[in-house]
Protein backbone atom coordinates (compact mmCIF):
# COMPACT_ATOMS: atom_id res chain seq x y z
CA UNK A 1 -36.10 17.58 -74.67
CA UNK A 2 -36.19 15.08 -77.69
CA UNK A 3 -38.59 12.58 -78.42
CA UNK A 4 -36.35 10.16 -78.09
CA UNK A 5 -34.94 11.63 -74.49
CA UNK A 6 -38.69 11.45 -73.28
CA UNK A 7 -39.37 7.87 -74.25
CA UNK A 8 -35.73 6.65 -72.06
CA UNK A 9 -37.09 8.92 -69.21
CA UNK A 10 -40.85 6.98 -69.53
CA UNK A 11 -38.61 3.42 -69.86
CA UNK A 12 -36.74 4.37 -66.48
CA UNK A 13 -39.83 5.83 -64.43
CA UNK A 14 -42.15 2.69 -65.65
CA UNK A 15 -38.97 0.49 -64.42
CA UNK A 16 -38.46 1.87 -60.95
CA UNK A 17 -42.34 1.95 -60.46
CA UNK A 18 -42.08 -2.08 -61.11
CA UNK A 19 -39.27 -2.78 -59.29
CA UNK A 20 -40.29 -0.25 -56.37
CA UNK A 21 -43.76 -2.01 -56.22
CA UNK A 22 -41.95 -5.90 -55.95
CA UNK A 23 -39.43 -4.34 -53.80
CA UNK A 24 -42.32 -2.88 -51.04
CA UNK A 25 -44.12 -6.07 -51.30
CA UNK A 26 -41.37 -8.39 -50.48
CA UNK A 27 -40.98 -6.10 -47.52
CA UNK A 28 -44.08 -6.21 -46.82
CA UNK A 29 -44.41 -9.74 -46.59
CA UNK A 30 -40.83 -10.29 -45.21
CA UNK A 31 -42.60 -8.29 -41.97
CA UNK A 32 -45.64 -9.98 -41.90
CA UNK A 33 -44.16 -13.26 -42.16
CA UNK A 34 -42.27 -12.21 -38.01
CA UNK A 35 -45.26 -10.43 -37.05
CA UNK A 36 -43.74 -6.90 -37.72
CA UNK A 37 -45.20 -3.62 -38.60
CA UNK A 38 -43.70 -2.94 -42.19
CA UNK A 39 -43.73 0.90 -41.26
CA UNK A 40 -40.76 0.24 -38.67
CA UNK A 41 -38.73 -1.12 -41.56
CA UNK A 42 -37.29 1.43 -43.91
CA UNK A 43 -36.62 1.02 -47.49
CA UNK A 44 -32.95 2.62 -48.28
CA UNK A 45 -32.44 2.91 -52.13
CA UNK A 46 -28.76 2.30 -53.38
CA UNK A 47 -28.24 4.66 -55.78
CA UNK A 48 -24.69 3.96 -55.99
CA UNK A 49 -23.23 4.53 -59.96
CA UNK A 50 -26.96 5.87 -60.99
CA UNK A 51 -27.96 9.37 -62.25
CA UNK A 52 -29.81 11.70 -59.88
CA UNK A 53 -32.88 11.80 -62.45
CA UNK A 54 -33.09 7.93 -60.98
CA UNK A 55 -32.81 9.40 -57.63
CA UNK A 56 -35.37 12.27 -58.81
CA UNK A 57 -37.97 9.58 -60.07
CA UNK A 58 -37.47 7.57 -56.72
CA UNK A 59 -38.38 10.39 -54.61
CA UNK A 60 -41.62 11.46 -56.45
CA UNK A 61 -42.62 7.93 -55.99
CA UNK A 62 -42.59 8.24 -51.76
CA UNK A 63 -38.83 7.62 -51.49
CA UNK A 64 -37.38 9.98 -48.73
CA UNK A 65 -33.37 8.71 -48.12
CA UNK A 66 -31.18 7.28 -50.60
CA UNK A 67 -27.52 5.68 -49.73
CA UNK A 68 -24.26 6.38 -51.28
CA UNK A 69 -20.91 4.75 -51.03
CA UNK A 70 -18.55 7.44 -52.59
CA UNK A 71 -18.23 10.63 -51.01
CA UNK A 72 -17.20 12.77 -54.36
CA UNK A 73 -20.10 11.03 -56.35
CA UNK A 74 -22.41 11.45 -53.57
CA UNK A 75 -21.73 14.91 -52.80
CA UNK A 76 -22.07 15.67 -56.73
CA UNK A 77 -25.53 13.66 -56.96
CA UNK A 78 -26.65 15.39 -53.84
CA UNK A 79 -25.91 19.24 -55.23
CA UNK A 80 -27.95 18.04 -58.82
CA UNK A 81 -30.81 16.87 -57.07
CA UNK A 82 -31.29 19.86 -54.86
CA UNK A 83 -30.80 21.85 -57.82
CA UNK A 84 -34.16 20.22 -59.30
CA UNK A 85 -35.84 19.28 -56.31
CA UNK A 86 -34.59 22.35 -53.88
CA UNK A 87 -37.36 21.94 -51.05
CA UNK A 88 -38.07 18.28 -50.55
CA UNK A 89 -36.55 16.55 -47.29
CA UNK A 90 -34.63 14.01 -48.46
CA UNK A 91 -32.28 12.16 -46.25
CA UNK A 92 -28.42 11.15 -47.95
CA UNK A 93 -26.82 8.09 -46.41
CA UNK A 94 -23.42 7.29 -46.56
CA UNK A 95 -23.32 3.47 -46.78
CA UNK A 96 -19.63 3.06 -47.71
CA UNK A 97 -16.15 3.29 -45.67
CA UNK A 98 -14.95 6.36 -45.16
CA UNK A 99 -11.69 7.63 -45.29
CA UNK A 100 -10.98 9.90 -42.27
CA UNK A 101 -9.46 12.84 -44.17
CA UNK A 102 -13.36 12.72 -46.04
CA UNK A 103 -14.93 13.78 -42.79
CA UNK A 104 -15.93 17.15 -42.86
CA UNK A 105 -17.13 16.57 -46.51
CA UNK A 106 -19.39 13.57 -45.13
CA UNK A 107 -20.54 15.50 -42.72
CA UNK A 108 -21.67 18.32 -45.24
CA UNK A 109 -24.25 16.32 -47.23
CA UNK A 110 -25.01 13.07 -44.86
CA UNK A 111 -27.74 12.82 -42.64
CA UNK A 112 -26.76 9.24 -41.32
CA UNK A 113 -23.44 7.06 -41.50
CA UNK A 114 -23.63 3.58 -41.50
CA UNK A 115 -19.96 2.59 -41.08
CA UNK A 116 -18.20 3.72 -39.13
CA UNK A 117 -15.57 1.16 -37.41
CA UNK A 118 -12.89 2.39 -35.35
CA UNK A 119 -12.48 5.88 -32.27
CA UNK A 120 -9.89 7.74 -34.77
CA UNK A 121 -13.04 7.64 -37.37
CA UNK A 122 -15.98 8.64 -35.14
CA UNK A 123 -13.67 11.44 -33.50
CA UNK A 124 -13.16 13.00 -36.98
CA UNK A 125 -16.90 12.85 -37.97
CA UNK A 126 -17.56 14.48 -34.40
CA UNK A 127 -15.35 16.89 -35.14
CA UNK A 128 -16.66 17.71 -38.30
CA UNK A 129 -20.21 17.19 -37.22
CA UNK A 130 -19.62 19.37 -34.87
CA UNK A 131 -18.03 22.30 -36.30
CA UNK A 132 -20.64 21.90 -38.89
CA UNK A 133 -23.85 22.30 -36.66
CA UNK A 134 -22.05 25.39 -35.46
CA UNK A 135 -21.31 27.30 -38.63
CA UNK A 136 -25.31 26.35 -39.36
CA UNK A 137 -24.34 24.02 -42.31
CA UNK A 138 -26.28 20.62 -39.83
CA UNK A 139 -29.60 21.11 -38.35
CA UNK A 140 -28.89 18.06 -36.59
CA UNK A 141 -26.32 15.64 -35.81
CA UNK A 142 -24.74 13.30 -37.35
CA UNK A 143 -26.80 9.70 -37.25
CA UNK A 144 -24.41 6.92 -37.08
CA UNK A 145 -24.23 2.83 -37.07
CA UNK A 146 -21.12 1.17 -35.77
CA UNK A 147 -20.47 -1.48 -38.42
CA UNK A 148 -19.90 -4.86 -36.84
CA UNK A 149 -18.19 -7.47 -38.35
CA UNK A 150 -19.32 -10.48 -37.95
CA UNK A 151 -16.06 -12.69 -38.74
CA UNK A 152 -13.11 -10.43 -37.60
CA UNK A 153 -12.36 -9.58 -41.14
CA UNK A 154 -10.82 -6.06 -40.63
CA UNK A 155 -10.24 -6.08 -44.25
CA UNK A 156 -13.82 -5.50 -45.05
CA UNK A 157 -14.28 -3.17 -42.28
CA UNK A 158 -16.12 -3.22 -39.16
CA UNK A 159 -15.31 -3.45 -35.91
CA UNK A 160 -15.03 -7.77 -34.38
CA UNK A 161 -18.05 -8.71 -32.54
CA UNK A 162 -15.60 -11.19 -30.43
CA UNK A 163 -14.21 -7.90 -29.11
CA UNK A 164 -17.02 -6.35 -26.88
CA UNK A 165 -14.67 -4.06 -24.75
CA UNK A 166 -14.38 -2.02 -27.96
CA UNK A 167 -17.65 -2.29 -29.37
CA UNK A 168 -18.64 -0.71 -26.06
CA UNK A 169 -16.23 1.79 -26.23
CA UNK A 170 -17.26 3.23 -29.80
CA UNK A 171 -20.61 2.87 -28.99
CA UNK A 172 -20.52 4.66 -25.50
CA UNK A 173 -17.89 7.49 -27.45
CA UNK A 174 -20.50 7.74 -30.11
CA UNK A 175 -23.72 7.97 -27.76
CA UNK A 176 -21.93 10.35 -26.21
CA UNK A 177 -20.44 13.41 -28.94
CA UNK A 178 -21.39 16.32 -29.29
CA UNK A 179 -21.78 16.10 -32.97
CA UNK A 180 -23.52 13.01 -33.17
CA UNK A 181 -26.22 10.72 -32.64
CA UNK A 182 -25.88 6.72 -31.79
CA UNK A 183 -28.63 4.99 -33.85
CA UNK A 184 -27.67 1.63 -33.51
CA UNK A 185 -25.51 -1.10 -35.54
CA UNK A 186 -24.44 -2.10 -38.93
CA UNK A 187 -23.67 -5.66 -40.29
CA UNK A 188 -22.80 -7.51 -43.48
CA UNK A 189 -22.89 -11.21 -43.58
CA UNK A 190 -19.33 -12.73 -44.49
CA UNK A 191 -18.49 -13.86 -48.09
CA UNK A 192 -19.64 -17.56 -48.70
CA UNK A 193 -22.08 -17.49 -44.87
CA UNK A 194 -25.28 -18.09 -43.93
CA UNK A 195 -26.91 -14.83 -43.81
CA UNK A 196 -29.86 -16.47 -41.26
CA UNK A 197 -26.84 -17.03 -39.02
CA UNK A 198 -24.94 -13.86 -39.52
CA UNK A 199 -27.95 -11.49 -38.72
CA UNK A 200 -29.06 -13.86 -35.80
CA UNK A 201 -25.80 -12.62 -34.29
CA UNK A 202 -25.92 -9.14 -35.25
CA UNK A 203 -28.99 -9.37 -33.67
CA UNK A 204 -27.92 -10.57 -30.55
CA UNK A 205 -24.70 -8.36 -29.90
CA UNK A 206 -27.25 -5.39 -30.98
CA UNK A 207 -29.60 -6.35 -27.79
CA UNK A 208 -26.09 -7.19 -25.51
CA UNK A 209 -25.40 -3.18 -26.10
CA UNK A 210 -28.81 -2.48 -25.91
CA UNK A 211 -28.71 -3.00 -22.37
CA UNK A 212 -26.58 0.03 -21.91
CA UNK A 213 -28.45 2.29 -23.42
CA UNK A 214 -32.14 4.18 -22.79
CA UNK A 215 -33.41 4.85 -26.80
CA UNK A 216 -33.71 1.94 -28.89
CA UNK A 217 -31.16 1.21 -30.73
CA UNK A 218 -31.33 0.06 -34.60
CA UNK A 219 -30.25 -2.04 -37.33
CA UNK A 220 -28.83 -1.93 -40.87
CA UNK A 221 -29.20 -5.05 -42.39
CA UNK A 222 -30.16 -7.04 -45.40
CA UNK A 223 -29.85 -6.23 -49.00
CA UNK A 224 -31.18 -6.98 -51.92
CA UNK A 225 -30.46 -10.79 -51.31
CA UNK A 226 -31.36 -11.98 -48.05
CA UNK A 227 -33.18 -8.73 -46.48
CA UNK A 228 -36.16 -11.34 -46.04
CA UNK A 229 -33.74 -12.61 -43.08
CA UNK A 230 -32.23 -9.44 -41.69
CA UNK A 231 -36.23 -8.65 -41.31
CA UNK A 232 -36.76 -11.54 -39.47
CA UNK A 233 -33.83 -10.95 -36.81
CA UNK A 234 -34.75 -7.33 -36.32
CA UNK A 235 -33.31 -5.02 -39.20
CA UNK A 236 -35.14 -1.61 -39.09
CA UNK A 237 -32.70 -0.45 -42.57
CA UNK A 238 -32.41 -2.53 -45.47
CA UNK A 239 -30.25 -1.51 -48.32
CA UNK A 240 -30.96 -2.40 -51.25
CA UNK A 241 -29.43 -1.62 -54.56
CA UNK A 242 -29.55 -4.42 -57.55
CA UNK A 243 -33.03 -5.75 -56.87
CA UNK A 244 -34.44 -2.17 -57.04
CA UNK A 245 -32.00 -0.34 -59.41
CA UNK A 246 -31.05 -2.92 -61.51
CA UNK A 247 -27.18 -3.95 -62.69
CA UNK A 248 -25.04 -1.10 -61.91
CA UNK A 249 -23.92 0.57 -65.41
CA UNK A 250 -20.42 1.81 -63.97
CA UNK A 251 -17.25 0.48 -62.73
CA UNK A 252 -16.04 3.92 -61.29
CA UNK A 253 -18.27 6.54 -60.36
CA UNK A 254 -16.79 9.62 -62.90
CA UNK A 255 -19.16 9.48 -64.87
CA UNK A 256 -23.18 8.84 -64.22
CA UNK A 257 -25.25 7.91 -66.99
CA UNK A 258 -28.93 6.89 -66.87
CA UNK A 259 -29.65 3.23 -67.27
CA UNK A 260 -32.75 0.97 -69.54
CA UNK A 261 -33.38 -2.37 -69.49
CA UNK A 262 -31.19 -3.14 -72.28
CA UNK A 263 -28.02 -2.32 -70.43
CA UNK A 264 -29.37 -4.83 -67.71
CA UNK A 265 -27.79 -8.08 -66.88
CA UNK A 266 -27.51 -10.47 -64.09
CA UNK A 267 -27.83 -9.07 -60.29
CA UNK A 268 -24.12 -8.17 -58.59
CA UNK A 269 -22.96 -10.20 -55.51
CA UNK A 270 -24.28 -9.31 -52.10
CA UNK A 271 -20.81 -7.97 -51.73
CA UNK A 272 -20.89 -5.40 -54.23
CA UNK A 273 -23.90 -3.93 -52.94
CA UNK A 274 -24.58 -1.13 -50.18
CA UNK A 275 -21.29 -2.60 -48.88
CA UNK A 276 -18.92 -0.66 -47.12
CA UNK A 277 -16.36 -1.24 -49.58
């Protein structure tokens, strides 16, 4: 390695270590603020567009999971990292849509989905999930959310919160496949909303299903821009991508380089971030 390689890996390890550090303590107090144990709140790195040495650095700093939002790029990131780091437990979540003929790869190299919107989707992950866990490739199921959305915007996925029939239909098909496990919802505030609003009714259609249902169900919500508010309506997942990782380098995932602070400019919009898109 180069002198010069070893002084851009020393940049990027002293950067995440910062932004880590501001990133735990905003949870922190984002918890403390509702009276909530921070340790029920977990911290899900984006590492959307970023190199797997980022994802590398991450994880010998305490980070277990990491979320993805493109299957290829994900399933490539995932192989490099286990090449370097072969025994530690790390946990790959699939944050983005996904496209039902991308199944059985998701269900290769995720441990949790967190969008999944609609029966013809969550019967091809179960398939998948299931066939899977038999030929030994899972351990365990498949984790899933059922992405809400909170406007009726089918466009940006999610099934409506207006329609309850349905939500309880996914959620009951979910909670009850063979190839998968029911942890809870998924939300995104709308474009141009209040998130306070948004996650207050997230929040609310999460404990209307609750009711149904024996194990508690959770909650991915918040980001890098308002998870002080998805913490104080219940999250138990934040995602969060810019205010950790800084701007995203890429605008398509071919190629992955690694990122300094000079290629750093303003934070993305909330949309652009752990969002199913």
């Amino acid at each position: 390695m180069s002198t010069g390689q070893r002084g851009r890996d020393a940049d990027r390890t002293a950067e995440l270590t910062a932004a880590l550090g501001a990133t735990r303590a905003r949870l922190a107090r984002a918890a403390e603020l509702c009276g909530r144990n921070v340790n029920d709140i977990e911290l899900l790195p984006i590492t959307k567009y970023f190199p797997a040495s980022d994802v590398i650095i991450l994880n010998q700093l305490g980070c277990l999971a990491f979320g993805e939002s493109r299957e290829q790029e994900a399933a490539n990131k995932v192989d490099a990292v286990r090449a370097e780091l072969p025994d530690a437990p790390i946990r790959w979540h699939m944050v983005g849509r996904i496209q039902r003929n991308k199944a059985r790869a998701v269900a290769g190299w995720a441990h949790t989905a967190h969008s999944v919107d609609s029966l013809r989707l969550l019967r091809a992950l179960d398939r998948a999930a299931t066939e899977a866990l038999s030929a030994g490739a899972r351990s365990h199921p498949l984790r899933i959310y059922i992405q809400i959305s909170l406007d009726g915007d089918a466009g940006r996925g999610g099934v409506d919160v207006n329609d309850q029939d349905l939500v309880d239909e996914i959620c009951g098909s979910a909670n009850t496949a063979a190839g998968l496990e029911f942890a809870g919802l998924m939300g995104i505030p709308p474009l141009q909303s209040d998130p306070d609003e948004a996650f207050s009714r997230l929040a609310a259609e999460r404990d209307r299903v609750q009711r149904d249902y024996q194990h508690r169900l959770e909650l991915s919500a918040g980001m890098s821009g308002d998870l002080e508010s998805a913490v104080k309506h219940g999250s138990t997942c934040v995602r969060v991508g810019t205010a950790l990782m800084g701007q995203r380098p890429l605008t398509s995932p071919a190629v992955v380089t690694p990122v300094t602070s000079s290629s750093q400019t303003s934070p993305l919009p909330r949309s652009a971030e752990g969002s199913p898109r």
